[in-house]
C-alpha atoms as a PDB file:
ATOM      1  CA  UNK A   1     -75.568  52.428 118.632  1.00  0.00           C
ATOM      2  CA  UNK A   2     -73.780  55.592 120.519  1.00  0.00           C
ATOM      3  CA  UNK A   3     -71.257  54.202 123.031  1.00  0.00           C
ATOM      4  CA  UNK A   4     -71.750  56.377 126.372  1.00  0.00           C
ATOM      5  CA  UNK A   5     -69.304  56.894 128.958  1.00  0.00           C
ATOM      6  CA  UNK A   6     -71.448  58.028 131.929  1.00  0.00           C
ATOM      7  CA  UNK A   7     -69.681  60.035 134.809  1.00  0.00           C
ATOM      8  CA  UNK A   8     -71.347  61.005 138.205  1.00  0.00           C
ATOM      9  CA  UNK A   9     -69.580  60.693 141.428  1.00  0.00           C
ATOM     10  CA  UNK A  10     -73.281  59.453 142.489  1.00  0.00           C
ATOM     11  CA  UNK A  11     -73.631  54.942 142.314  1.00  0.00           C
ATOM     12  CA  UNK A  12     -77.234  55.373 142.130  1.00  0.00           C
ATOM     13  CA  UNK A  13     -77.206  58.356 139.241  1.00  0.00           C
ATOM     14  CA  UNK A  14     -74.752  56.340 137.415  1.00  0.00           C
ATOM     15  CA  UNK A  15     -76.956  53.444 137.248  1.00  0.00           C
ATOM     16  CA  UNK A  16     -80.463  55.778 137.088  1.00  0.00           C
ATOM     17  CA  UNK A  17     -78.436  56.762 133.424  1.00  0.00           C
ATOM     18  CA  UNK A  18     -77.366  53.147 132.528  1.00  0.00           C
ATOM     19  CA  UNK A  19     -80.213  51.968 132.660  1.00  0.00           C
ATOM     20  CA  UNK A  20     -82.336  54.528 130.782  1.00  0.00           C
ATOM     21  CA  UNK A  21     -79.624  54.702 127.959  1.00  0.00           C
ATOM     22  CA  UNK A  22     -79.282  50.956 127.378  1.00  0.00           C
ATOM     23  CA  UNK A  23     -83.009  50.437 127.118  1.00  0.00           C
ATOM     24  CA  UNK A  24     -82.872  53.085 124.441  1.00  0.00           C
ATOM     25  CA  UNK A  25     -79.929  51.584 122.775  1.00  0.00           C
ATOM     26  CA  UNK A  26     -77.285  53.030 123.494  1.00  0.00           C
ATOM     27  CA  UNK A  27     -74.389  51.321 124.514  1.00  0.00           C
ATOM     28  CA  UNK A  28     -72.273  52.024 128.339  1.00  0.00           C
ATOM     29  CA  UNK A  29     -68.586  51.963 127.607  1.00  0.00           C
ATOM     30  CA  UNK A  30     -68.005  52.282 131.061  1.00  0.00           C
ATOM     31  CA  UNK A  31     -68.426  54.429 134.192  1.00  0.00           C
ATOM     32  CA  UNK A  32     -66.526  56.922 136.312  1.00  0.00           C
ATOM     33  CA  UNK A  33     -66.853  58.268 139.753  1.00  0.00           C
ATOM     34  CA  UNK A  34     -64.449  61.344 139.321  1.00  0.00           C
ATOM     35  CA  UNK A  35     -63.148  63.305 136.736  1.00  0.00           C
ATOM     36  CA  UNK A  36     -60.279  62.072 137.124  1.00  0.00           C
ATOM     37  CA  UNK A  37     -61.168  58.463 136.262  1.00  0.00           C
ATOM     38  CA  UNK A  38     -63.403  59.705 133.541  1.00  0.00           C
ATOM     39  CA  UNK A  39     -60.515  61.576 131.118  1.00  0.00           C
ATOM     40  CA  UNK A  40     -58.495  58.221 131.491  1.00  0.00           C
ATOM     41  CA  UNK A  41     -61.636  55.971 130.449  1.00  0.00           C
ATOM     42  CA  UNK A  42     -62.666  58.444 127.360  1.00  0.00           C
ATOM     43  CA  UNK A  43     -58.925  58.075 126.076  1.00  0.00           C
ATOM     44  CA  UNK A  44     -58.884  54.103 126.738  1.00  0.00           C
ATOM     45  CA  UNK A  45     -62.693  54.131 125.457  1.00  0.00           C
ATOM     46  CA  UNK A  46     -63.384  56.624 123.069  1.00  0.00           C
ATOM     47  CA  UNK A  47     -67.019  57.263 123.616  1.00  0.00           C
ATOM     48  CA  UNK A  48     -69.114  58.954 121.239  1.00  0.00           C
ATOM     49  CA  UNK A  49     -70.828  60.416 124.519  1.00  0.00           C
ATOM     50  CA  UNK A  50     -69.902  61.336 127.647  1.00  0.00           C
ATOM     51  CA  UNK A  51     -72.644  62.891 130.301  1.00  0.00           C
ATOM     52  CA  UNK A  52     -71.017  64.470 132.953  1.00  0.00           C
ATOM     53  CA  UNK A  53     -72.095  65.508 136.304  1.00  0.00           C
ATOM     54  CA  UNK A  54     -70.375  68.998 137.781  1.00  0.00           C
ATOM     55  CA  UNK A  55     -69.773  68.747 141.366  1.00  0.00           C
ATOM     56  CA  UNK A  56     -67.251  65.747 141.870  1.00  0.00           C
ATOM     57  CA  UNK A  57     -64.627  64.429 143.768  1.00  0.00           C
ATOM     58  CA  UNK A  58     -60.594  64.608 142.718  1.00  0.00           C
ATOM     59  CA  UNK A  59     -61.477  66.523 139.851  1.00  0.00           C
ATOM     60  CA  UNK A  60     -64.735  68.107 139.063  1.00  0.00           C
ATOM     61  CA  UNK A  61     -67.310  67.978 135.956  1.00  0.00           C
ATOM     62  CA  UNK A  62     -65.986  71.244 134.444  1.00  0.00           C
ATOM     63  CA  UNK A  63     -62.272  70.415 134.854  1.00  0.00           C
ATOM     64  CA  UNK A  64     -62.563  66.985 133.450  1.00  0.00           C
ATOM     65  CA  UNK A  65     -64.649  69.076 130.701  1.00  0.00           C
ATOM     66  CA  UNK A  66     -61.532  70.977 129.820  1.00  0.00           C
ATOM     67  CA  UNK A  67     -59.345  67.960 129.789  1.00  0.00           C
ATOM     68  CA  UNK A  68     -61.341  65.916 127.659  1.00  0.00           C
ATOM     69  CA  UNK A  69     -61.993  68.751 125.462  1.00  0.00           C
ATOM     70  CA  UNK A  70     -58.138  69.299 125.096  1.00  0.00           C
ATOM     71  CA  UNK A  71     -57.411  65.836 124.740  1.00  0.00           C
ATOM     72  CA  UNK A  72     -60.294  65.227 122.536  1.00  0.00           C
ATOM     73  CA  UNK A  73     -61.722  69.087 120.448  1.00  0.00           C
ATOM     74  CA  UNK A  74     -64.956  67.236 119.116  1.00  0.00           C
ATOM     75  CA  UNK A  75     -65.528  65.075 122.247  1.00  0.00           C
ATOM     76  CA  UNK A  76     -69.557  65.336 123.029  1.00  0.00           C
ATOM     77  CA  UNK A  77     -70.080  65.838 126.485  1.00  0.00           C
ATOM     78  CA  UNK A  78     -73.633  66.649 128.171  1.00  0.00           C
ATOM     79  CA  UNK A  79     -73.310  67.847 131.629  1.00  0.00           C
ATOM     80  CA  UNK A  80     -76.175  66.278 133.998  1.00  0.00           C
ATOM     81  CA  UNK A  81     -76.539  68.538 137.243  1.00  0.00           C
ATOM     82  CA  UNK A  82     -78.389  70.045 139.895  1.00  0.00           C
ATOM     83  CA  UNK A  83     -80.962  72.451 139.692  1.00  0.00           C
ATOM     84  CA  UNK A  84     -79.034  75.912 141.456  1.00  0.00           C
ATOM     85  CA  UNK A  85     -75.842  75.418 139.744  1.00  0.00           C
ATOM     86  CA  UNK A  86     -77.030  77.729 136.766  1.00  0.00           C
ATOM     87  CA  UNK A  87     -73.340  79.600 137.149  1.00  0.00           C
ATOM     88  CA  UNK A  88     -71.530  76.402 136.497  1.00  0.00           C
ATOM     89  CA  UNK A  89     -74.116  75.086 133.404  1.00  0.00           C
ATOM     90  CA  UNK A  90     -72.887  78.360 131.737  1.00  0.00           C
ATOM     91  CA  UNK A  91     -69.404  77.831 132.424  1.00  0.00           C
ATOM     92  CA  UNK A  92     -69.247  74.744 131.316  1.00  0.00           C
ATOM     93  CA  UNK A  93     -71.441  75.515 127.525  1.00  0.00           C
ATOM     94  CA  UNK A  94     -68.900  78.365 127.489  1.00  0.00           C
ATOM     95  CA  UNK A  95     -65.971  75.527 128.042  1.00  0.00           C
ATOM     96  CA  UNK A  96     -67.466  72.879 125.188  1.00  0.00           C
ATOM     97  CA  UNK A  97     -70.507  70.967 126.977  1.00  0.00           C
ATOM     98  CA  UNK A  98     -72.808  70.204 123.747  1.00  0.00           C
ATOM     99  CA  UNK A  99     -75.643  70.475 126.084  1.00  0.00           C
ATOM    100  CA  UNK A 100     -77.192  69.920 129.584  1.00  0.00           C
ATOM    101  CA  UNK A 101     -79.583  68.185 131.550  1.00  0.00           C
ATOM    102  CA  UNK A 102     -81.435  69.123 135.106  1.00  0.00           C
ATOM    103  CA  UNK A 103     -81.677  66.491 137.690  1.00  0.00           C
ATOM    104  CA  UNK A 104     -84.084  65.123 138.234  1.00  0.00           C
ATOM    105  CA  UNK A 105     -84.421  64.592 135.011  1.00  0.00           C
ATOM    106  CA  UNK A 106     -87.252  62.475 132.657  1.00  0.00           C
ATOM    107  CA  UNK A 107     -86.129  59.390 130.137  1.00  0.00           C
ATOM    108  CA  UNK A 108     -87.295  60.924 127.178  1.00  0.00           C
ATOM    109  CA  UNK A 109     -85.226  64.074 127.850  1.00  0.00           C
ATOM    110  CA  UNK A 110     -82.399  62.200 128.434  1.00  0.00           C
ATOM    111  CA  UNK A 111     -83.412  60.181 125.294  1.00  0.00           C
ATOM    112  CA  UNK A 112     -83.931  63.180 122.892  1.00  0.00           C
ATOM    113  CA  UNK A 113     -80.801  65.365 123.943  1.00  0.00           C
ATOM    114  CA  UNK A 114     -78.108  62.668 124.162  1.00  0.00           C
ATOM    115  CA  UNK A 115     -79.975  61.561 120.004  1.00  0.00           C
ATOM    116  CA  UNK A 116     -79.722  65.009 119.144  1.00  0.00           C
ATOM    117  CA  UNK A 117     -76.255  64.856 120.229  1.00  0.00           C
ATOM    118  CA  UNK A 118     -75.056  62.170 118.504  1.00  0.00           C
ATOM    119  CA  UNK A 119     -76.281  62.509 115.444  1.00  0.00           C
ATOM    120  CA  UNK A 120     -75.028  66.363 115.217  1.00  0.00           C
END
């Protein structure tokens, strides 16, 4: 079972994920409402996932990208964002995102990028 470390600065989209992902069997190592928070809970958790939203608080989805990514070279991250932030999807590919996923977004989506993911 993939452990997931889901990051939005959004209650509600953190718990829209949670919720999808542990009916599907994966397991939520924890949560983080920033960046910030979220490179200190992938070294203290060591997910084998982390989806990451973009436009955040303290320090943003890309930024905590490049800080897991330097912390961690093979960390998995899938950025979950906006529809109109097309610029900042490609950035972040181009900085080590594995994939990404539009909001609003559908469970099985979710499901078959975050498998695909994992077992790559």
């Amino acid at each position: 079972m993939p452990k997931v470390l889901v990051v939005d600065d959004a209650a509600f989209m953190r718990l829209a994920l949670k919720t999808i992902l542990e009916r599907n069997g994966f397991q939520i190592v924890g949560e983080a409402e920033n960046g910030a928070v979220a490179l200190k809970m992938y070294q203290e958790y060591k997910p084998d996932l982390v989806t990451m939203d973009i436009t955040m608080p303290v320090l943003d989805g890309i930024q905590s990208l490049k800080a897991i990514r330097q912390y961690d070279p093979k960390a998995k991250v899938i950025i979950v964002s906006a529809m109109g932030q097309e610029g900042m999807i490609k950035e972040a590919i181009a900085s080590g995102a594995k994939s990404f996923i539009i909001k609003p977004f559908k469970e099985g989506h979710v499901i078959e990028t975050l498998t695909k993911i994992a077992t790559a």
